[in-house]
Structures are given as C-alpha cells and as structure tokens.
Protein backbone atom coordinates (compact mmCIF):
# COMPACT_ATOMS: atom_id res chain seq x y z
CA UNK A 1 96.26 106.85 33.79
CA UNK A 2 97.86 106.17 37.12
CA UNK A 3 99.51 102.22 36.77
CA UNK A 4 98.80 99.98 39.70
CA UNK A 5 99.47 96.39 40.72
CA UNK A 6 97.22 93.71 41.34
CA UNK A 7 96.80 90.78 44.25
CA UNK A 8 94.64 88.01 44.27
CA UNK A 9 94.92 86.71 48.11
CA UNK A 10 94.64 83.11 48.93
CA UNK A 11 92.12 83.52 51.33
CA UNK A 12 90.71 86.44 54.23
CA UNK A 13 93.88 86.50 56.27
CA UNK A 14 96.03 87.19 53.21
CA UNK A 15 94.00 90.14 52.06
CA UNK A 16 94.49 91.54 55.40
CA UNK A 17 97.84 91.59 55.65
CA UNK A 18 98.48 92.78 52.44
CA UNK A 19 96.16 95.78 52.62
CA UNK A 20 97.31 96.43 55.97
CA UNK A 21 100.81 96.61 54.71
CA UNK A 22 100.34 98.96 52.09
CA UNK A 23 99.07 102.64 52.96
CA UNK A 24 97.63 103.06 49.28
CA UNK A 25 95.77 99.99 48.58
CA UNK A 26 92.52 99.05 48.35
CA UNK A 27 90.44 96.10 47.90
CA UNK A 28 88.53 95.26 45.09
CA UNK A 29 84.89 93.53 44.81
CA UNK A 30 82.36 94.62 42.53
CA UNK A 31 84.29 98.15 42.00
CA UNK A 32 81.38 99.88 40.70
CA UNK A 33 82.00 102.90 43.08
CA UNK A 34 85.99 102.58 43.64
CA UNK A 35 86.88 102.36 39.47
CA UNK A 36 84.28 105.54 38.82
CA UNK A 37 86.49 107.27 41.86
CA UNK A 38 90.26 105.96 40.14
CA UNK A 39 88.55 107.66 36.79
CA UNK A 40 87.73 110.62 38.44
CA UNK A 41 91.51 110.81 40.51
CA UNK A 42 89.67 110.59 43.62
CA UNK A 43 90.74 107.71 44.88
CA UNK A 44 94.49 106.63 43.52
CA UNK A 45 95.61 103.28 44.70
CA UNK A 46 98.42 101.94 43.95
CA UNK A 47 97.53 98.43 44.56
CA UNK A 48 93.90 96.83 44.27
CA UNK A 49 93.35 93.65 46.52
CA UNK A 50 90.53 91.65 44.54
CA UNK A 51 88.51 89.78 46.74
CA UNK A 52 86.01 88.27 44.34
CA UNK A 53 87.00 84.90 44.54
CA UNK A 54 87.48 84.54 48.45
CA UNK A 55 84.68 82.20 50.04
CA UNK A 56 82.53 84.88 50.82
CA UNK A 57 79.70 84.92 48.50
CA UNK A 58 76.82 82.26 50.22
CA UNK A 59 73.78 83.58 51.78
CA UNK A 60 73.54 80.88 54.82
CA UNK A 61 69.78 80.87 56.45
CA UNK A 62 71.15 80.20 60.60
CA UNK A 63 69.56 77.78 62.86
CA UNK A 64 67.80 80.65 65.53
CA UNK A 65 66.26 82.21 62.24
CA UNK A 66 68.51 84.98 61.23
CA UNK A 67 70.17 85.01 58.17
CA UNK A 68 74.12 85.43 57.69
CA UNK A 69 74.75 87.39 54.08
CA UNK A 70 78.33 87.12 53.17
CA UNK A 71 80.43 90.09 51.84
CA UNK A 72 80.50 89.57 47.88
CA UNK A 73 77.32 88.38 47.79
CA UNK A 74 75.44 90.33 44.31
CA UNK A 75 73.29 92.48 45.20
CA UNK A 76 71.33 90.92 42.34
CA UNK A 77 70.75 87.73 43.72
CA UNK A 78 70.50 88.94 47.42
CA UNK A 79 67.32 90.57 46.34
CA UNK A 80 65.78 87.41 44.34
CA UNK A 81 66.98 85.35 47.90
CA UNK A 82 63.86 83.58 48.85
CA UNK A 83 64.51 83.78 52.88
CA UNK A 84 65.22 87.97 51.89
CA UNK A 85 61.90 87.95 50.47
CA UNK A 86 60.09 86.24 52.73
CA UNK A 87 61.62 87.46 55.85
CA UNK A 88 63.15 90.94 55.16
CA UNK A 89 61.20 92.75 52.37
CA UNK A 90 62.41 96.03 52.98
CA UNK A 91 66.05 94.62 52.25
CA UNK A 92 64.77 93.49 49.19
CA UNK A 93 62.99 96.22 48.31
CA UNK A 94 65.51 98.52 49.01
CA UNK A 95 68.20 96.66 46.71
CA UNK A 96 65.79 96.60 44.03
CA UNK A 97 65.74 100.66 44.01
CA UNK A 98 69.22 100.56 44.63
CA UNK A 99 70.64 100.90 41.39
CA UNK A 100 70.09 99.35 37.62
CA UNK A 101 70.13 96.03 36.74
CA UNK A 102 73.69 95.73 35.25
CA UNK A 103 75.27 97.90 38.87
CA UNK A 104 73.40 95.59 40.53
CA UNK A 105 74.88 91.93 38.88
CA UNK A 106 77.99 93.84 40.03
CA UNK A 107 77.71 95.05 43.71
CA UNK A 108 78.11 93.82 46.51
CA UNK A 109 76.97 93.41 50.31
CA UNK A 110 80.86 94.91 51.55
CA UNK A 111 80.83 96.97 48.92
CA UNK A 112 77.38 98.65 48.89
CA UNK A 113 77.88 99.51 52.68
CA UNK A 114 81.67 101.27 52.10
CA UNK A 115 80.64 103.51 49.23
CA UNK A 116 81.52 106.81 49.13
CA UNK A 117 79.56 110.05 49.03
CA UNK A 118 78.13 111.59 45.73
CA UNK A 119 78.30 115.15 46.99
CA UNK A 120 79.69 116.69 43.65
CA UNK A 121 82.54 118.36 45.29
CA UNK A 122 84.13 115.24 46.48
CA UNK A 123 83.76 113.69 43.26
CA UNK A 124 85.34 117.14 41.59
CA UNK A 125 89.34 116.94 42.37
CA UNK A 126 89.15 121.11 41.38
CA UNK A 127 86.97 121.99 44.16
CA UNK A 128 87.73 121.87 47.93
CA UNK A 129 86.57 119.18 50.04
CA UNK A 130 87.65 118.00 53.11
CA UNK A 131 86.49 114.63 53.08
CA UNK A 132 88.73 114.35 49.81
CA UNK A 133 91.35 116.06 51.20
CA UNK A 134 91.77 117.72 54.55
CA UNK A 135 92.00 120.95 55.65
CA UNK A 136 90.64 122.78 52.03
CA UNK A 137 87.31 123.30 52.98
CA UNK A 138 83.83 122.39 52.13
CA UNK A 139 82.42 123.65 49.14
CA UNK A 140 79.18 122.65 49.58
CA UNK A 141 78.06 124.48 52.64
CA UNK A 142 76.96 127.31 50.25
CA UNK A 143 77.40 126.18 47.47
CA UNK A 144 75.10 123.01 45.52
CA UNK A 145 74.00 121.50 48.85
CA UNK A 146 69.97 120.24 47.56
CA UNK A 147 71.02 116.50 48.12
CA UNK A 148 73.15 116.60 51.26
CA UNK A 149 72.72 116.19 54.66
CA UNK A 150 70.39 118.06 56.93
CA UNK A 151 70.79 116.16 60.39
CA UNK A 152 74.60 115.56 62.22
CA UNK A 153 76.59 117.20 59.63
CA UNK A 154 79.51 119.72 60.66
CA UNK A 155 81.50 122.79 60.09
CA UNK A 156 83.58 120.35 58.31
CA UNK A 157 81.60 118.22 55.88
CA UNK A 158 77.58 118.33 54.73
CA UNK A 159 77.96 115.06 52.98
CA UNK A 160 75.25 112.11 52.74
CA UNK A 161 75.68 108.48 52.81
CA UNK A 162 74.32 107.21 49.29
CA UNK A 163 73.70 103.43 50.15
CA UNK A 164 70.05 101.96 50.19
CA UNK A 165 70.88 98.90 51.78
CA UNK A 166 72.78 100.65 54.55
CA UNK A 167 69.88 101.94 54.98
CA UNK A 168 67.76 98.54 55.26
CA UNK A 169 70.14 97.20 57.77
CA UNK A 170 70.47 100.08 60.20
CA UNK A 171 66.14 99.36 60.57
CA UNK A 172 66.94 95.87 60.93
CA UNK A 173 69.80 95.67 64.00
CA UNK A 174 72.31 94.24 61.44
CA UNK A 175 75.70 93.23 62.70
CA UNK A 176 78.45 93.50 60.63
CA UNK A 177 81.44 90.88 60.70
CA UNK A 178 85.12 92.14 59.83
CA UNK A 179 88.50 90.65 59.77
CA UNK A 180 90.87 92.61 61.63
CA UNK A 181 94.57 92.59 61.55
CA UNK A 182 94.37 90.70 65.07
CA UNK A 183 91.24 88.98 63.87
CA UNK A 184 88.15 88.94 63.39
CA UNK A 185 85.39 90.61 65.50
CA UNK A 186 81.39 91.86 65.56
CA UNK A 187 81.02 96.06 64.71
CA UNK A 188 77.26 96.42 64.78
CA UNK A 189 76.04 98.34 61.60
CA UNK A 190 75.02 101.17 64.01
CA UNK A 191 78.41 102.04 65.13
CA UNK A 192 80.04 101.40 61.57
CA UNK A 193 80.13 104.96 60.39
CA UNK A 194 80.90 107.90 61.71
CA UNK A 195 79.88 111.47 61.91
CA UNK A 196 81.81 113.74 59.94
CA UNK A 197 82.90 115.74 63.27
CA UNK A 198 86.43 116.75 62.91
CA UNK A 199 87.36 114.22 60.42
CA UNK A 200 85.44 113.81 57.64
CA UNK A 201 87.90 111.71 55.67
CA UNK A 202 87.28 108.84 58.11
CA UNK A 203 83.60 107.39 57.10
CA UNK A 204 83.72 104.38 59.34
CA UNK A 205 85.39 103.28 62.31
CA UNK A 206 87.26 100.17 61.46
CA UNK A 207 90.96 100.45 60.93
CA UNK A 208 93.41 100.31 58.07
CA UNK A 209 93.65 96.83 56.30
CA UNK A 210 89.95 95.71 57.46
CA UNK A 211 87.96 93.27 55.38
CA UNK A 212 84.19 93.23 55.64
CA UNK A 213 83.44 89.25 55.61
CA UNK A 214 79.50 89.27 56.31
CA UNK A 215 76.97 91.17 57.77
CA UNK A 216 74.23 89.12 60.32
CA UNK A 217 70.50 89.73 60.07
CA UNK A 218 68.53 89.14 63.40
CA UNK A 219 65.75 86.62 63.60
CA UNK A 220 62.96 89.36 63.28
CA UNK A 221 59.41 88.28 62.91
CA UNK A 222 58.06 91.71 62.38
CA UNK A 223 60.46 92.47 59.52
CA UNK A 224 58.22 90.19 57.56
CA UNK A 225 56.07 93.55 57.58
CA UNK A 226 58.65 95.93 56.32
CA UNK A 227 58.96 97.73 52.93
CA UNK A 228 61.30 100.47 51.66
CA UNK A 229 60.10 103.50 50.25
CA UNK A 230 62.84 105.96 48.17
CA UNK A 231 62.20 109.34 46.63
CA UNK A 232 64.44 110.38 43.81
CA UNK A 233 64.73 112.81 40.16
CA UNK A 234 64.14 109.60 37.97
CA UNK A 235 62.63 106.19 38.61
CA UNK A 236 64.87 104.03 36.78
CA UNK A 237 67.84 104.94 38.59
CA UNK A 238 69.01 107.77 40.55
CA UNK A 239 70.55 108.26 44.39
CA UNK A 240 67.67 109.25 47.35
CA UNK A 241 66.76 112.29 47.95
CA UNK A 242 64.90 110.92 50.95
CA UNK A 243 64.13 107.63 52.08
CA UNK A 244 62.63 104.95 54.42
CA UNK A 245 63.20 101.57 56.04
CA UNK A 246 60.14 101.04 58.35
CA UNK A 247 59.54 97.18 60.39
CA UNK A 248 55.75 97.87 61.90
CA UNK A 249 53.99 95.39 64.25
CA UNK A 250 50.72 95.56 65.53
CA UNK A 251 48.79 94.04 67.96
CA UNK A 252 45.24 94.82 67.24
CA UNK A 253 45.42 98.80 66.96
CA UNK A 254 48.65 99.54 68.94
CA UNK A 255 52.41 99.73 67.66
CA UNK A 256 53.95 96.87 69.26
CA UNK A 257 57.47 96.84 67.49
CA UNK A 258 58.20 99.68 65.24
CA UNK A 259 61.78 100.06 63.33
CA UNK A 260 62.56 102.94 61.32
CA UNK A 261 65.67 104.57 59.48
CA UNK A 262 66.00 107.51 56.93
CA UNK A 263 68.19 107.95 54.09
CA UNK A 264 69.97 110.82 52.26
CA UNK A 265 69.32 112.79 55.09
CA UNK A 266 73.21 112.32 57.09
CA UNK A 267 76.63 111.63 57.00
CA UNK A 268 75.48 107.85 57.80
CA UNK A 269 72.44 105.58 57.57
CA UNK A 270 69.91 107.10 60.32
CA UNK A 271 68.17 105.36 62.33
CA UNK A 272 65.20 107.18 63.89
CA UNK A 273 64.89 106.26 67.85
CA UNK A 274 62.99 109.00 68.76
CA UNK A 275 60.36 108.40 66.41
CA UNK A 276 60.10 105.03 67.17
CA UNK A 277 59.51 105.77 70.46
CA UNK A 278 57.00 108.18 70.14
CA UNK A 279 55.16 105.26 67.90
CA UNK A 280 56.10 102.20 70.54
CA UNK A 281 53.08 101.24 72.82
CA UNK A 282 50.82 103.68 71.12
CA UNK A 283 47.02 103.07 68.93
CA UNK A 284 48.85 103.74 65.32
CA UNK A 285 47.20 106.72 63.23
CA UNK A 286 48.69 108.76 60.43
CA UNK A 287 48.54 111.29 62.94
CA UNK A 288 50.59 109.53 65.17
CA UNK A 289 53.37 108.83 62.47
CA UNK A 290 53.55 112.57 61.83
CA UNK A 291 54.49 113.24 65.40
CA UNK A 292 57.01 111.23 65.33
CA UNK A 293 58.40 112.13 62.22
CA UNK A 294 58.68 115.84 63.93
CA UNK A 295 60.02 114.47 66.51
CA UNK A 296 63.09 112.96 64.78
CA UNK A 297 63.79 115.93 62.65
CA UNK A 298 63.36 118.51 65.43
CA UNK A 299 67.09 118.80 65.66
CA UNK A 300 67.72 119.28 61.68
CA UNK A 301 69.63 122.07 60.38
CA UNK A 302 68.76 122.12 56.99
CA UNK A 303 70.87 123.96 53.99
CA UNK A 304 70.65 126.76 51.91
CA UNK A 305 68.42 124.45 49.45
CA UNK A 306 67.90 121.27 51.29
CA UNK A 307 65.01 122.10 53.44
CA UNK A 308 62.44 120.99 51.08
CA UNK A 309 63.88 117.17 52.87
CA UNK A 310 62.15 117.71 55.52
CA UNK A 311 58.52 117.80 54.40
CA UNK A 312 59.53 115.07 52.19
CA UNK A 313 60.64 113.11 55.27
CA UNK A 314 58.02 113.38 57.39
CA UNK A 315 55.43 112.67 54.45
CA UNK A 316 56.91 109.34 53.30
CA UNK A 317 57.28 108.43 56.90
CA UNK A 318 53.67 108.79 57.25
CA UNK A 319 52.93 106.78 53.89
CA UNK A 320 55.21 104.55 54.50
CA UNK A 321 54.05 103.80 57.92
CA UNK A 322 50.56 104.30 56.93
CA UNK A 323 50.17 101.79 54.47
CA UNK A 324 52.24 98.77 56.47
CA UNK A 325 49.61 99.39 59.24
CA UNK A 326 46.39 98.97 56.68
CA UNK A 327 48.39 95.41 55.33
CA UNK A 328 48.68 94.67 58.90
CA UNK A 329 45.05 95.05 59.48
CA UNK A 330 43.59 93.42 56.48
C-alpha cells in the first residue's frame, strides 16, 4: 500500500488551494470510484482532500422553479427528493438504476459526474492505455471493446463515460457550478467533458485544483414527463450498455419540446440534437422516433463487437419515447 496524507479543509476556498497546490492530490467525497482506483494503482495520490463535511450537501428548491443540488448531496436521498420526483423523474429514475443501495448511501452529485471509465484496460495497470497513461496505446481498439464507445471516440481512446446521472442532466440543460482557483464560475454540463481527441487523460475541461460545488437544474415543465430507461447484463446492478434520458411534450399529437441523451455510447454523456430535431414540431409516431434515432447514430463507427449498440439504441429510443407519448395522451 502506497501511504498518503489526509486534509480536512475549513471550507470551499481551502480545498482549492490545497488541491491546487499539490500535483498528486485528490479530493475525497463518497470515494466509491477513487478508493476502487487507489486499490487497483490507478490512481495514486498522495494526498486526499475530504470534502464531506463542507456545506455542500442541501438540495435548495429556487424561487423561478429550478432546483439547485449541491455537490455531496447522496445520491440516495437525491432520488427519494420530493421536488426530484415530482419535477425531474428521469433524474430519479436514473439514480435509482445507478448503482446498489449501499454505492448509492455513498455517492455523490460531484462525484457521480467525475467518475472514471470502466473500460477494463484502464482499470488493468499491465495493459496499455492512454487515458491511464499517455503515449502506450489503446488496448481496446481490438481488443475487448463490447461496452465502449461507438460515437466521437479516437485513434487515441474508445472509452465510455459510465455515469447515469450524467446522463440525466445532459437531457435536462444542467449547469454545473465550480470553484476555481480565481473563483467560482458556471461550466454548463454540456461543455464539462471532453472528447478523447488527442488527450484522453483529460476527461473534463476544468483545471487543476477545481471543486465541483453544485450543479443547477432549469425550471422545466416538460421534465415532469421524463423517465430513464438503461439496458445492462444484470438488473440489480451493472454499468449501461445503452441508455436513455428522454423529456417529451406534446401538444395534442405534435412534439412540442423533446430532450434526449444516450448513454454508454461515448467518451461523454450524449446528448442527441439531431434527433431531437427531427422529433421537434412533428405529429409523434414510433415511426417518427426511429428516424430520429438513425439520424443521431448516422455518424457511429462502431467496434469490432460493439455494433450490436446500435440496434439497441435506436430500439429503446423508440420505447422510451413511445411510451412517454401514450402517458402524455391518456
């Protein structure tokens, strides 16, 4: 075992210096992705800066509707949230498929949208990886590539992004906050992580020493019809091999607000413009939600044994779409 020190900052500014200050820390929340990684040798810090007991753990409801979720809020008891329920099902429902009960009491909000990937060759010091460590390659192009990525990967890295609640927020505009070195500032959730590109090893784009405080949720009427719909190996708890966040509203026939974003299908949470587009303004039929589903994916470039994720995508796209337009209706 590897020894390490320990901080306990004061409050949000502290953490920030500290971390910023010292090139092999890292902070330390619910830690049920960063202490399987510091088993593993993956990730070797020599410094974890906890920031369970910092003031960021309330779930405030905000006066134009929206809802402000702070950083180490549980996972657990952001799904049982009554304004979550109520007003954003599919972030409910995709925490509830997130993980077991036990991860869940654990992780949290900052935490859950930082993890890193469970390609098998990152996790597997032996085996080259970029992402782990630059310039040794990427086993999984041909190698065991079934789970990984079949839409903006690169010569570089094929990983997928393995959060479910990521996933959520990219359909629902979230904004994350984040305190900077200079201070804090907004990063909308759809410009938080990155392709792999050239780079691999960086997986967002906020720099060194950056604490996660909240993350904002947009008043959003039609989210109140929105579900979250996950295909995996085992029910009771497994990573996506595909999923869904869909937001449908209808007036009468026609799709009057759609949101959409797909899961285990890219280096980041995906949201899916063009099939919302193709859906926006028109009379919704399964039909319909197929086309659009094509449309999305009509740039993949599936894997030696990942293109089975395509069918799979554009069928629970249709389901999932499919069956928030029949609750609509009734």
């Amino acid at each position: 075992m590897r020894p390490f020190r320990y901080h306990r900052p004061a409050d949000v500014a502290e953490a920030v210096a500290v971390l910023a200050a010292e090139p092999e820390a890292a902070y330390l929340a619910g830690g049920t992705n960063l202490v399987d990684l510091m088993k593993l040798g993956v990730q070797r810090p020599d410094l974890l800066v906890d920031v369970t007991r910092l003031p960021l753990d309330a779930v405030e409801e905000l006066p134009d509707g929206g809802l402000r979720i702070g950083a180490t809020v549980r996972n657990s008891d952001l799904a049982a949230h009554p304004a979550v329920r109520r007003d954003y099902p599919v972030l409910a429902r995709a925490l509830l498929d997130a993980a077991s009960g036990q991860l869940r009491n654990l992780a949290t909000t900052g935490g859950n949208l930082l993890q890193r990937t469970r390609c098998v060759y990152f996790q597997d010091t032996g085996k080259a990886c970029n992402k782990r460590e630059p310039g040794t390659g990427c086993a999984a192009r041909h190698g065991q590539n079934r789970d990984l990525a079949v839409l903006d990967w690169s010569d570089l890295c094929v990983a997928t992004h393995p959060s479910d609640l990521a996933v959520a927020l990219a359909a629902l505009d979230a904004v994350v906050e984040v305190h900077e070195p200079d201070g804090p500032r907004d990063v909308p959730l759809a410009a938080l992580h990155r392709s792999p590109g050239e780079h691999p090893e960086r997986e967002t784009t906020l720099e060194r020493g950056t604490l996660i405080t909240a993350v904002r949720l947009p008043a959003l009427p039609a989210a109140r019809h929105s579900t979250y719909r996950k295909v995996r190996d085992r029910a009771s708890f497994a990573f996506a091999v595909g999923s869904v966040a869909a937001v449908l509203d209808l007036d009468g026939d026609v799709v009057r607000d759609v949101r959409l974003a797909y899961g285990a299908v890219a280096h980041r949470p995906w949201r899916a413009y063009r099939a919302e587009e193709e859906l926006r303004g028109r009379p919704f039929s399964p039909e319909l939600a197929a086309r659009a589903a094509d449309a999305e994916l009509a740039e993949a470039r599936p894997l030696r044994h990942n293109g089975f994720k395509l069918p799979l995508t554009r069928a629970i796209t249709v389901r999932t779409l499919t069956e928030l337009a029949e609750g609509a209706r009734s």
